[in-house]
C-alpha atoms as a PDB file:
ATOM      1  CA  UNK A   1       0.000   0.000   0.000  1.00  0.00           C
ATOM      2  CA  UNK A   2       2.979   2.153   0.955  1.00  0.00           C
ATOM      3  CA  UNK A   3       4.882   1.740  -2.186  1.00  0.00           C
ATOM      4  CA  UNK A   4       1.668   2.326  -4.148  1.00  0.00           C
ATOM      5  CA  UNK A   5       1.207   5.634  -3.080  1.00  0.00           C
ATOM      6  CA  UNK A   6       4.925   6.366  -2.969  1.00  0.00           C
ATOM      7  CA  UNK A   7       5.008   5.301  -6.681  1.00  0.00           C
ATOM      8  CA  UNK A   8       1.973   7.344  -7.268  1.00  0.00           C
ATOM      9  CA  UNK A   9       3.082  10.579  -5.492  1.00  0.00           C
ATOM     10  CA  UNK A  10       6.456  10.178  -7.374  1.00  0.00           C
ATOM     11  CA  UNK A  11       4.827  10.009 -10.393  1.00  0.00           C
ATOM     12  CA  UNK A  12       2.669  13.251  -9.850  1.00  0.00           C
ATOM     13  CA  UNK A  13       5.501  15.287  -9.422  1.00  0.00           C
ATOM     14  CA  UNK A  14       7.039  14.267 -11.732  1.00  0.00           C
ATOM     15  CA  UNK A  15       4.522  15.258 -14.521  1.00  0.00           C
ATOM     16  CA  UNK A  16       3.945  18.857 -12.228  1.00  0.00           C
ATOM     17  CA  UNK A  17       7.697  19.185 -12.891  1.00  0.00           C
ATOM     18  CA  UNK A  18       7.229  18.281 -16.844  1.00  0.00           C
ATOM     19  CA  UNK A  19       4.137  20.664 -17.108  1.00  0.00           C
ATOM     20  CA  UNK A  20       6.287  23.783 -15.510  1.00  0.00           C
ATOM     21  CA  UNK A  21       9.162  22.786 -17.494  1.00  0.00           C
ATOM     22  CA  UNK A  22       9.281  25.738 -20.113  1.00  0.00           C
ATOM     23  CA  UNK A  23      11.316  28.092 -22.094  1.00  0.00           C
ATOM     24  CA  UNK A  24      10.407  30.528 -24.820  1.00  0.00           C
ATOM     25  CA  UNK A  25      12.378  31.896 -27.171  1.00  0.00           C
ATOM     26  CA  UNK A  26      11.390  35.920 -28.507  1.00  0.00           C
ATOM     27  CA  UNK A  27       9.997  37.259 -30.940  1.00  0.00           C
ATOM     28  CA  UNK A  28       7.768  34.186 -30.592  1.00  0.00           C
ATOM     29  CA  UNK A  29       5.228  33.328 -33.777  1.00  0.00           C
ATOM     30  CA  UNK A  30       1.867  34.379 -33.059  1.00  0.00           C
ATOM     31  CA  UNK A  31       2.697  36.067 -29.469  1.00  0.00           C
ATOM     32  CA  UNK A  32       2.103  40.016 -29.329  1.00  0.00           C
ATOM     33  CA  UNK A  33       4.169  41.419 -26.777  1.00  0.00           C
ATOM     34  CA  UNK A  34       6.204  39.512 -23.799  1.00  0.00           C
ATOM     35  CA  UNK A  35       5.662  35.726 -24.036  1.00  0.00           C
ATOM     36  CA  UNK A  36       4.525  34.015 -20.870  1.00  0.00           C
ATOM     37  CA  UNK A  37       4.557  30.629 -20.226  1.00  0.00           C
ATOM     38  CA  UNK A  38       1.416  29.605 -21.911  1.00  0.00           C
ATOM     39  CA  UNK A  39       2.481  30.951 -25.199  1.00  0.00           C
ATOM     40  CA  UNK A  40       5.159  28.064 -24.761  1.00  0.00           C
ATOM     41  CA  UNK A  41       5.034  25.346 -27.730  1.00  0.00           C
ATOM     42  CA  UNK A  42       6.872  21.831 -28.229  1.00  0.00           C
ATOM     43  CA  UNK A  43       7.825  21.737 -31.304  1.00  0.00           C
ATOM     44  CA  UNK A  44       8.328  18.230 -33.501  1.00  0.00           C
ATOM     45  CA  UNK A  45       8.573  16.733 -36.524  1.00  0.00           C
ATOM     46  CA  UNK A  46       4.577  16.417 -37.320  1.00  0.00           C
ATOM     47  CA  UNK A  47       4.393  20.150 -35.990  1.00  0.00           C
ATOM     48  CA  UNK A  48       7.838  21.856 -36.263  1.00  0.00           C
ATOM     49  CA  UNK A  49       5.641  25.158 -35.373  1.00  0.00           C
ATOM     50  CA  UNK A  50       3.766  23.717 -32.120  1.00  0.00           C
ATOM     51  CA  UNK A  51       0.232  24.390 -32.277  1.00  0.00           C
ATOM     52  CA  UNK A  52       0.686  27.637 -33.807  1.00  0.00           C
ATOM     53  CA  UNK A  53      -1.293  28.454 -36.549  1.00  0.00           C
ATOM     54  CA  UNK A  54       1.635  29.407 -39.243  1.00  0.00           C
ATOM     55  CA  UNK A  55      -1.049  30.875 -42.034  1.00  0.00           C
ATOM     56  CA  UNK A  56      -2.846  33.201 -39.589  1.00  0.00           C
ATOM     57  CA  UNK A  57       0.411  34.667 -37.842  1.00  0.00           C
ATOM     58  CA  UNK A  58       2.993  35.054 -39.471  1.00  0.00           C
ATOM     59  CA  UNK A  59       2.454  38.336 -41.372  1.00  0.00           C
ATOM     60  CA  UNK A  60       0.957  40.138 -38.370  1.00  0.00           C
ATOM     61  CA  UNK A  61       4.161  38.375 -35.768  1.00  0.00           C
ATOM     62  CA  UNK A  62       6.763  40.475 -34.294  1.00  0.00           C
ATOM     63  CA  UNK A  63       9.753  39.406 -36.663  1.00  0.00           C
ATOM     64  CA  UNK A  64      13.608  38.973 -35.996  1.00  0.00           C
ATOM     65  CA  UNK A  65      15.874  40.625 -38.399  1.00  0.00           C
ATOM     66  CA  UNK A  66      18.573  38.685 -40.290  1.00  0.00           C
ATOM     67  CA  UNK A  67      21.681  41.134 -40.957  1.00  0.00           C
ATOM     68  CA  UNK A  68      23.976  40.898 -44.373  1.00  0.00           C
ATOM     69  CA  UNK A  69      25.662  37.826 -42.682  1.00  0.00           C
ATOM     70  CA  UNK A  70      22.410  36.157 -42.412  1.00  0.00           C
ATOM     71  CA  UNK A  71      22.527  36.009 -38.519  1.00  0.00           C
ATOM     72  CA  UNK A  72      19.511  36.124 -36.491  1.00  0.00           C
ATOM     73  CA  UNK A  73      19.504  37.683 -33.186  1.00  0.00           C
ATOM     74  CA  UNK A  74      17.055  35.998 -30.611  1.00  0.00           C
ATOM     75  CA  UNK A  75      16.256  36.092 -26.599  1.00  0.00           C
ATOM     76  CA  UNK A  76      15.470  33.015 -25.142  1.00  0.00           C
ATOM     77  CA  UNK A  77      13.708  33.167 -21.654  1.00  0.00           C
ATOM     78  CA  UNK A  78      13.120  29.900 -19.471  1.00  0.00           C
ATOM     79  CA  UNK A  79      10.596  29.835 -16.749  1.00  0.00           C
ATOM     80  CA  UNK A  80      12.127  27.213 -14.177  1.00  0.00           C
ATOM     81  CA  UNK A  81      15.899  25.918 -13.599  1.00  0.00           C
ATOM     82  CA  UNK A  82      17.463  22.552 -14.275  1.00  0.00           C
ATOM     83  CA  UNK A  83      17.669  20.980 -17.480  1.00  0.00           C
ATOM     84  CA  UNK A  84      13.536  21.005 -17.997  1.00  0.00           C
ATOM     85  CA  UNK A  85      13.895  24.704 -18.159  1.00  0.00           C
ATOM     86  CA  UNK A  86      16.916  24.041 -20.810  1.00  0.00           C
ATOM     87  CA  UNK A  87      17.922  27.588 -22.335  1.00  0.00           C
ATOM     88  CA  UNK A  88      20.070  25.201 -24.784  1.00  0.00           C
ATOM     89  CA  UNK A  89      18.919  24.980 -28.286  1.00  0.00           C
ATOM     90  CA  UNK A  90      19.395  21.152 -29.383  1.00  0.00           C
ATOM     91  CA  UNK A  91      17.431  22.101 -32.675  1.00  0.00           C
ATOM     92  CA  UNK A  92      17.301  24.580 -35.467  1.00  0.00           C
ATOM     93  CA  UNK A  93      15.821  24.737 -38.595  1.00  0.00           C
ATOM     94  CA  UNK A  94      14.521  27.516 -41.292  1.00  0.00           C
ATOM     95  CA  UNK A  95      11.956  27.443 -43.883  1.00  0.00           C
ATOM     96  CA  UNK A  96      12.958  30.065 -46.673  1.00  0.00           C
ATOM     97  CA  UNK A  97       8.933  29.727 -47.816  1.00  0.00           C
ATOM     98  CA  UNK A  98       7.751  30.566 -44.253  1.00  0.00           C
ATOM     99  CA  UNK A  99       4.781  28.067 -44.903  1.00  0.00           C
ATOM    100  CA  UNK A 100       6.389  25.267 -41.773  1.00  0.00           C
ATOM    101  CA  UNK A 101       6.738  22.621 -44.948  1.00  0.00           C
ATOM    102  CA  UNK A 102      10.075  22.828 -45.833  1.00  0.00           C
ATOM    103  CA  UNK A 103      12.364  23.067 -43.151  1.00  0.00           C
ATOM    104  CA  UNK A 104      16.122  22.546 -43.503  1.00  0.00           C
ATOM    105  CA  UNK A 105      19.024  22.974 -40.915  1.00  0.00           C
ATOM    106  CA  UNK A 106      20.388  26.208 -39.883  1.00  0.00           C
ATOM    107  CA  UNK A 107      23.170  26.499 -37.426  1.00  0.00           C
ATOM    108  CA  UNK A 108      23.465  27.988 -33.459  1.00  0.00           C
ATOM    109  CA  UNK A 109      26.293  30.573 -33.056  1.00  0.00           C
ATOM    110  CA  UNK A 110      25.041  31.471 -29.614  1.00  0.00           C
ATOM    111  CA  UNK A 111      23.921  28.922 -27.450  1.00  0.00           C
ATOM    112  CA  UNK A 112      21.890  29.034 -24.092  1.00  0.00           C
ATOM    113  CA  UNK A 113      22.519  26.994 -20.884  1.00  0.00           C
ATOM    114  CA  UNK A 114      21.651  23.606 -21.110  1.00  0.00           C
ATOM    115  CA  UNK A 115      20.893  22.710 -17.198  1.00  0.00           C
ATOM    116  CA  UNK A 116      20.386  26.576 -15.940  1.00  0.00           C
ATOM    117  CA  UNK A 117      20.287  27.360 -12.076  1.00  0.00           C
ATOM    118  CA  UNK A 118      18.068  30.614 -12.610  1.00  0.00           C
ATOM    119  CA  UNK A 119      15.288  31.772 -14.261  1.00  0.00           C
ATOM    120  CA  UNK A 120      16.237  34.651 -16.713  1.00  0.00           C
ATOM    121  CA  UNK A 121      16.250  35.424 -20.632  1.00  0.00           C
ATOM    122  CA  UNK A 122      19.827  35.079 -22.567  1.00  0.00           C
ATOM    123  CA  UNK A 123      20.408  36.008 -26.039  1.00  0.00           C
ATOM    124  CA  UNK A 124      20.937  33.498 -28.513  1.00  0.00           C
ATOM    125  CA  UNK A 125      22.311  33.868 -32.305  1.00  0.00           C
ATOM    126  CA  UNK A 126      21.353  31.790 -35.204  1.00  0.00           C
ATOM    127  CA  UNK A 127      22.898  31.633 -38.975  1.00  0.00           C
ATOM    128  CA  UNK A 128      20.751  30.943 -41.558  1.00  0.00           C
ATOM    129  CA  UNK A 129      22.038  28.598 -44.606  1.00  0.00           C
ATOM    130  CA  UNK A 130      24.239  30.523 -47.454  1.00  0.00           C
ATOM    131  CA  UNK A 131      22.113  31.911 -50.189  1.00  0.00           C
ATOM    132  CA  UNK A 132      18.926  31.878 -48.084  1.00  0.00           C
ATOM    133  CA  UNK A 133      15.811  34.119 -49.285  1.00  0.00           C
ATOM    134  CA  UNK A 134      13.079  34.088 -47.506  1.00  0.00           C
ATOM    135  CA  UNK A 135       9.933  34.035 -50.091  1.00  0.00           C
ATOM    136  CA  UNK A 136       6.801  33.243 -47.403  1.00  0.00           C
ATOM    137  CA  UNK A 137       3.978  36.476 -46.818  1.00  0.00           C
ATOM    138  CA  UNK A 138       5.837  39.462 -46.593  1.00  0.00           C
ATOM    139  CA  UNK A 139       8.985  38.338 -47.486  1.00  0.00           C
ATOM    140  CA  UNK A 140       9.284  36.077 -44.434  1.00  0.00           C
ATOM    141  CA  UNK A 141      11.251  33.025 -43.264  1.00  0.00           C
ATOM    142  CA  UNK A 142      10.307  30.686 -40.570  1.00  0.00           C
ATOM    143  CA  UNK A 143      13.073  29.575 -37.390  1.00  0.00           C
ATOM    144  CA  UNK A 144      11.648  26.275 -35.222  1.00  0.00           C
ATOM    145  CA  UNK A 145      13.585  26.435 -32.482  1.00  0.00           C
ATOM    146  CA  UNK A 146      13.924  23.107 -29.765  1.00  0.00           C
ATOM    147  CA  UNK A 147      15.414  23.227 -26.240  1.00  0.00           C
ATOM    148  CA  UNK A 148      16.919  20.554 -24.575  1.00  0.00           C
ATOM    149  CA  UNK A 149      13.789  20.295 -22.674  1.00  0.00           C
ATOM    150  CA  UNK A 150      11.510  19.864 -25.565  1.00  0.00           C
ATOM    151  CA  UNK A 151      10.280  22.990 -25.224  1.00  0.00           C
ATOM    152  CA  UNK A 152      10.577  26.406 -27.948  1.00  0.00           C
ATOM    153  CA  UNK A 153       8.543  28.194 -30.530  1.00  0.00           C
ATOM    154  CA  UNK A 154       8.979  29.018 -34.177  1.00  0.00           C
ATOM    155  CA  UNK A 155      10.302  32.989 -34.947  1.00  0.00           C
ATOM    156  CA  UNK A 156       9.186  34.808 -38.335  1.00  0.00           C
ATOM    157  CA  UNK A 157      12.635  36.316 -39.758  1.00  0.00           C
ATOM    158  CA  UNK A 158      12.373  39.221 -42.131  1.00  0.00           C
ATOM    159  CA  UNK A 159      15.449  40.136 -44.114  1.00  0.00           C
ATOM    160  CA  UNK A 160      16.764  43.584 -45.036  1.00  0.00           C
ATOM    161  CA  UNK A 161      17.213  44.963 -48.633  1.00  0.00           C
ATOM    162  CA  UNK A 162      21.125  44.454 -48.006  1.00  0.00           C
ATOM    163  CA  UNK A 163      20.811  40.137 -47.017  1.00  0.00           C
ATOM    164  CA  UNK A 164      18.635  39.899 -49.865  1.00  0.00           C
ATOM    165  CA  UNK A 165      20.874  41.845 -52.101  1.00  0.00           C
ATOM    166  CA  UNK A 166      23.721  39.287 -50.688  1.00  0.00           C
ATOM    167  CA  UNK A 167      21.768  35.995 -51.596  1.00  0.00           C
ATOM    168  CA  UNK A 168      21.255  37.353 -55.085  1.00  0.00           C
ATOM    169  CA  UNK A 169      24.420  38.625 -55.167  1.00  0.00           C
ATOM    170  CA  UNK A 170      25.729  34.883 -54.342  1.00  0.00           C
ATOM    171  CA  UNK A 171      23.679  33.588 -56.739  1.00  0.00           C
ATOM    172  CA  UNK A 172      24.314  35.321 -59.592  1.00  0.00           C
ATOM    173  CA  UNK A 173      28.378  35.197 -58.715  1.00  0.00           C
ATOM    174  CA  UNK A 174      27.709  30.813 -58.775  1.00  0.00           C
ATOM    175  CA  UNK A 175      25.985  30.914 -62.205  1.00  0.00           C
ATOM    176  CA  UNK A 176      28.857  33.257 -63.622  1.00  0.00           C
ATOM    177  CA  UNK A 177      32.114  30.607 -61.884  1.00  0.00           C
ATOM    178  CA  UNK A 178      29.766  28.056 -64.012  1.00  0.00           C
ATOM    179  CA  UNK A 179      29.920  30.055 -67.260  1.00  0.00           C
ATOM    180  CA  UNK A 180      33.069  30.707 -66.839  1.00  0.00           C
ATOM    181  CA  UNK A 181      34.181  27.292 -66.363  1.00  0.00           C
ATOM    182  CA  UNK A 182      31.145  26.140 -69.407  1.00  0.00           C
ATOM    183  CA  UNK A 183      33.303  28.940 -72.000  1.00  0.00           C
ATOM    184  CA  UNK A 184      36.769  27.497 -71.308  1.00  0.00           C
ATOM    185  CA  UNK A 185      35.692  23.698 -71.550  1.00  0.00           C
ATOM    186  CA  UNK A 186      34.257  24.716 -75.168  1.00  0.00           C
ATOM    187  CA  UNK A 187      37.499  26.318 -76.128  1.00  0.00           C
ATOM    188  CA  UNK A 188      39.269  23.414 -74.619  1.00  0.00           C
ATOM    189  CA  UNK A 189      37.468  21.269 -76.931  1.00  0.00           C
ATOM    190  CA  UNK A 190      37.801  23.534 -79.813  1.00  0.00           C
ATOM    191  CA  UNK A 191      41.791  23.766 -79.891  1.00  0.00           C
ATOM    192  CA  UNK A 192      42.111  20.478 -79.291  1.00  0.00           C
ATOM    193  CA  UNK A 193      39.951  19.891 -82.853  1.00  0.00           C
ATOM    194  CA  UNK A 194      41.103  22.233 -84.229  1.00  0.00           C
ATOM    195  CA  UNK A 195      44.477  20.422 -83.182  1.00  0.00           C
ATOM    196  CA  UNK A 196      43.353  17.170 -84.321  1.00  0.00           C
ATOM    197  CA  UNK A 197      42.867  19.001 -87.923  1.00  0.00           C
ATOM    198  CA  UNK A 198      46.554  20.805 -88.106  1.00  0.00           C
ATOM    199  CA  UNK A 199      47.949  17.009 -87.178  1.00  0.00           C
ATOM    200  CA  UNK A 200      45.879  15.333 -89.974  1.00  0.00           C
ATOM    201  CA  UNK A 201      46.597  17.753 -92.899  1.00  0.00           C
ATOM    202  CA  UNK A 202      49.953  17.826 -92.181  1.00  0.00           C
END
């Protein structure tokens, strides 16, 4: 009888402790103003986003800005200690169409705490892929962000004229390294023919 009720009480707080665990990472999607603890999501694979709803909020969202370098300046705030209330990102990803379908990696310069002893906010950094343009409504990316809880958010991202610039700027610099390199294999080909001719009618 003992053990039951040990077992059970054990288990209760251990679900209370799971329930408080949170962390929120700003300018959340869909949250106007400073996030509290219910605007907390947990992201995953089926729902990178949460329950968020991605279509109705992320024109009228708070967004991020991504500088020339494509890096993305965030604030991450947890709302217990220990490692439920992780401030460590453990996953990052970016979806240039900003409609939470096509996700791909993106990298954490600035990391949180992964077990912290306080409850505060910490900025975090995050680089988005080379050549990135974000193409969702208004010229918007998305960022799903993960603790090491299990806990985060997704953050629009808006790019300036200059980042945009940049990614075209890449772009265009890639096709013209692949001209360049198409032009001399066709004079390549042509001397050596030409070659091939000289050697024949001699």
């Amino acid at each position: 009888m003992f053990s039951r009720l040990f077992f059970a009480l054990t288990l209760l707080l251990s679900l209370s402790l799971q329930v408080s665990a949170h962390a929120l990472i700003a300018p959340a999607l869909g949250v106007q103003g400073t996030g509290a603890r219910k605007d907390v999501q947990r992201p995953s694979t089926a729902k990178p986003c949460g329950n968020a709803n991605i279509a109705q909020t992320i024109a009228t969202s708070q967004a991020a800005q991504a500088n020339a370098q494509g890096v993305v300046a965030l604030t991450v705030t947890n709302f217990n200690s220990g490692k439920d209330g992780s401030r460590f990102i453990k996953s990052v990803k970016v979806d240039p169409t900003g409609t939470g379908k096509s996700f791909v990696a993106a990298t954490m310069v600035t990391n949180g705490v992964e077990a912290p002893t306080d409850v505060t906010s910490q900025q975090l950094t995050v680089q988005l892929p080379a050549n990135t343009k974000c193409t969702g409504t208004g010229g918007r990316c998305l960022i799903s962000l993960t603790t090491d809880g299990g806990f985060g958010n997704c953050v629009a991202v808006q790019q300036g004229a200059t980042t945009n610039a940049a990614a075209t700027k890449g772009a265009k610099a890639a096709k013209a390294k692949r001209d360049v390199r198409a032009v001399g294999s066709r004079a390549a080909r042509a001397m050596r023919r030409a070659l091939e001719e000289f050697q024949e009618w001699m």
